[in-house]
C-alpha atoms as a PDB file:
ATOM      1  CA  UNK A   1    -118.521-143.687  11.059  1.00  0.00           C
ATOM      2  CA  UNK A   2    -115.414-142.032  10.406  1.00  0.00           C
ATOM      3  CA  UNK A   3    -112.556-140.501  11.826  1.00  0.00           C
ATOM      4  CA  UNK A   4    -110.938-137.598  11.990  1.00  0.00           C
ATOM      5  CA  UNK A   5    -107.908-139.083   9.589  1.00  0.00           C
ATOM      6  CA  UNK A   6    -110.635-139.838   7.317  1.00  0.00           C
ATOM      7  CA  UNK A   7    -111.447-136.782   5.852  1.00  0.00           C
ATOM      8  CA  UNK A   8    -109.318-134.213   4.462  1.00  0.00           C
ATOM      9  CA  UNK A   9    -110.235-129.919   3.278  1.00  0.00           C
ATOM     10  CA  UNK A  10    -110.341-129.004  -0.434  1.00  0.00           C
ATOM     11  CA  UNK A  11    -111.366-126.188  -1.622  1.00  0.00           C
ATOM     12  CA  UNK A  12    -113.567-125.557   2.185  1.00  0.00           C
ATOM     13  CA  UNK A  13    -115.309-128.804   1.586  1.00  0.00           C
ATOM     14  CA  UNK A  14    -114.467-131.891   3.703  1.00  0.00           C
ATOM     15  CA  UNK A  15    -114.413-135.162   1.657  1.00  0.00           C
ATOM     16  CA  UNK A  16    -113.731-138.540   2.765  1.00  0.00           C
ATOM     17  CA  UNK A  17    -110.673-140.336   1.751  1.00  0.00           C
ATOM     18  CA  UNK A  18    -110.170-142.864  -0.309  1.00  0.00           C
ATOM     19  CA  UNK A  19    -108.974-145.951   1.938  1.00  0.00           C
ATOM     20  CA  UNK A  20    -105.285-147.092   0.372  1.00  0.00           C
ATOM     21  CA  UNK A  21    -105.953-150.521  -1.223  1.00  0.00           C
ATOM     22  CA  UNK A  22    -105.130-152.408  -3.873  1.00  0.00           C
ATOM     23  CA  UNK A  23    -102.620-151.577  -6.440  1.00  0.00           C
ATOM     24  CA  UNK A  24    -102.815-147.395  -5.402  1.00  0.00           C
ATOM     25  CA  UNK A  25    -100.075-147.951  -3.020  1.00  0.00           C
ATOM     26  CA  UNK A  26     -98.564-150.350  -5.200  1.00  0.00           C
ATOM     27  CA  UNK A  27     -98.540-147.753  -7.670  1.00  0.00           C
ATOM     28  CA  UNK A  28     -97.417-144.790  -5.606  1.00  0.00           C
ATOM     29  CA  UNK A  29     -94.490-146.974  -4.647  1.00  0.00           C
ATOM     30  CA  UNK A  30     -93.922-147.245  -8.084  1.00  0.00           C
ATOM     31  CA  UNK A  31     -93.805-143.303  -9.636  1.00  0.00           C
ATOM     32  CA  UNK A  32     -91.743-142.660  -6.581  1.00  0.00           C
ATOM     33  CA  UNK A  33     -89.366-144.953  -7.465  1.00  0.00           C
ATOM     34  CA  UNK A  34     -89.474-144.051 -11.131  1.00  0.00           C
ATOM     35  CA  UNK A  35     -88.681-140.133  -9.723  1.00  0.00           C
ATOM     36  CA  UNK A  36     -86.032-141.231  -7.622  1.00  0.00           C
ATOM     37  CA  UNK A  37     -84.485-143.469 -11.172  1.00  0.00           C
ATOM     38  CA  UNK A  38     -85.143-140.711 -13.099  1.00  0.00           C
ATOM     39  CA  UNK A  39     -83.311-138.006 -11.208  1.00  0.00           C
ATOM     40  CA  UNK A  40     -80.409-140.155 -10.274  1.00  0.00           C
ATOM     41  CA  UNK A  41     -80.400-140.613 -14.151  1.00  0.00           C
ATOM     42  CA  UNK A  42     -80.035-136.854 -14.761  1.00  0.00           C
ATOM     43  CA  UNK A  43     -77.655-136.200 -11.685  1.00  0.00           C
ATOM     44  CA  UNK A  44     -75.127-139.044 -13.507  1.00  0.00           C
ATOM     45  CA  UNK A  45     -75.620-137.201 -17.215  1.00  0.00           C
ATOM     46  CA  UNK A  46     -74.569-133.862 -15.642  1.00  0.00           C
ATOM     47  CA  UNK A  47     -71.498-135.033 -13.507  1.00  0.00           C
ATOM     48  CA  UNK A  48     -70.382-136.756 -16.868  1.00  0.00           C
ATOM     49  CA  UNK A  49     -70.927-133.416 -18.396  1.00  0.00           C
ATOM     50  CA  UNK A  50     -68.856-131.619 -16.034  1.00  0.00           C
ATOM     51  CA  UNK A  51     -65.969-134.276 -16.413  1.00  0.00           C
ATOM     52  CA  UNK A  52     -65.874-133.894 -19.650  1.00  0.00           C
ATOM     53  CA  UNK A  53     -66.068-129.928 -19.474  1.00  0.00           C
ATOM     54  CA  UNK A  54     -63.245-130.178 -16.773  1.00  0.00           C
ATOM     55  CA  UNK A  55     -61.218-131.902 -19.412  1.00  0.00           C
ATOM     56  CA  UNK A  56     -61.131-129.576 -22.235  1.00  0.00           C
ATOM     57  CA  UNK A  57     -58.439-126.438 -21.800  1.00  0.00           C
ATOM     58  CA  UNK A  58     -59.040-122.886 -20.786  1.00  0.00           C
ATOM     59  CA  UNK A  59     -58.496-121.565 -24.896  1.00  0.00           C
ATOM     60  CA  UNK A  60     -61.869-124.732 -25.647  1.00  0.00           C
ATOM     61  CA  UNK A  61     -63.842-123.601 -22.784  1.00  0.00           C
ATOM     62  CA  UNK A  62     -63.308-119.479 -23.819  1.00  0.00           C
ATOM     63  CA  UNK A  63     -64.317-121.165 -27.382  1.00  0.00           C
ATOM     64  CA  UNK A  64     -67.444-122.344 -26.233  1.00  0.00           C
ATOM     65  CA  UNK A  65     -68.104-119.106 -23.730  1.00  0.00           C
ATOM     66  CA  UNK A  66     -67.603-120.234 -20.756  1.00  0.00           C
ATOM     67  CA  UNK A  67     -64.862-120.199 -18.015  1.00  0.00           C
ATOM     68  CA  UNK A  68     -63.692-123.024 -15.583  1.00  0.00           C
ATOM     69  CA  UNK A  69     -64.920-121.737 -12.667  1.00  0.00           C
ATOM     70  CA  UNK A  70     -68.522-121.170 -14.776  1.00  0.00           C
ATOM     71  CA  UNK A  71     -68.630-125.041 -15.284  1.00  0.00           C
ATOM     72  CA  UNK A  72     -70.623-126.230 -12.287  1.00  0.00           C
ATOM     73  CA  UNK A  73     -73.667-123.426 -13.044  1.00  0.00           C
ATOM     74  CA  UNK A  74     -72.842-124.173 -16.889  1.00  0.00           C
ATOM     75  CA  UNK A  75     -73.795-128.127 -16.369  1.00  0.00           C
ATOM     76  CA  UNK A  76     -76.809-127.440 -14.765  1.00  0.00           C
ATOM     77  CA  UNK A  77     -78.350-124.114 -15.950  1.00  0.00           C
ATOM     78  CA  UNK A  78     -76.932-123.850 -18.632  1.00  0.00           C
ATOM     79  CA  UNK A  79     -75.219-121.081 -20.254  1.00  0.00           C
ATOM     80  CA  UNK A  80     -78.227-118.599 -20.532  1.00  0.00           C
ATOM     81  CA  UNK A  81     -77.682-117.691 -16.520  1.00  0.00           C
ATOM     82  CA  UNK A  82     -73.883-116.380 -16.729  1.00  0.00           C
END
């Protein structure tokens, strides 16, 4: 028989769950881990962009089109949004 944690709506149909067992969980743990690396990955790659950015001079930064203040949005919009 199951319970009411057992079954879950889709689409107005009820359907029983899958219990967690195995390597599922294993692998959940896993890709959430992997999204975690991968965004502290991209999070690293723009703060080294910005340091680099804060480096160059006002006259390099007009040169490329953007101003000091614009180097935050620049770093991780782009420069499409300013």
């Amino acid at each position: 028989m199951h319970n009411s944690r057992s079954f879950y709506a889709t689409d107005g149909f009820v359907v029983a769950r899958e219990p967690l067992t195995g390597a599922r969980p294993l692998a959940l743990v896993l890709a959430a881990c992997s999204r975690i690396l991968l965004e502290l990955r991209r999070e690293r790659a723009m703060r080294r962009a910005a340091r680099e950015l804060e480096g160059l001079n006002d006259y390099q930064l007009k040169d490329i089109g953007i101003s000091r203040g614009d180097i935050p949005h620049a770093v991780r919009h782009g420069r499409a949004g300013l």
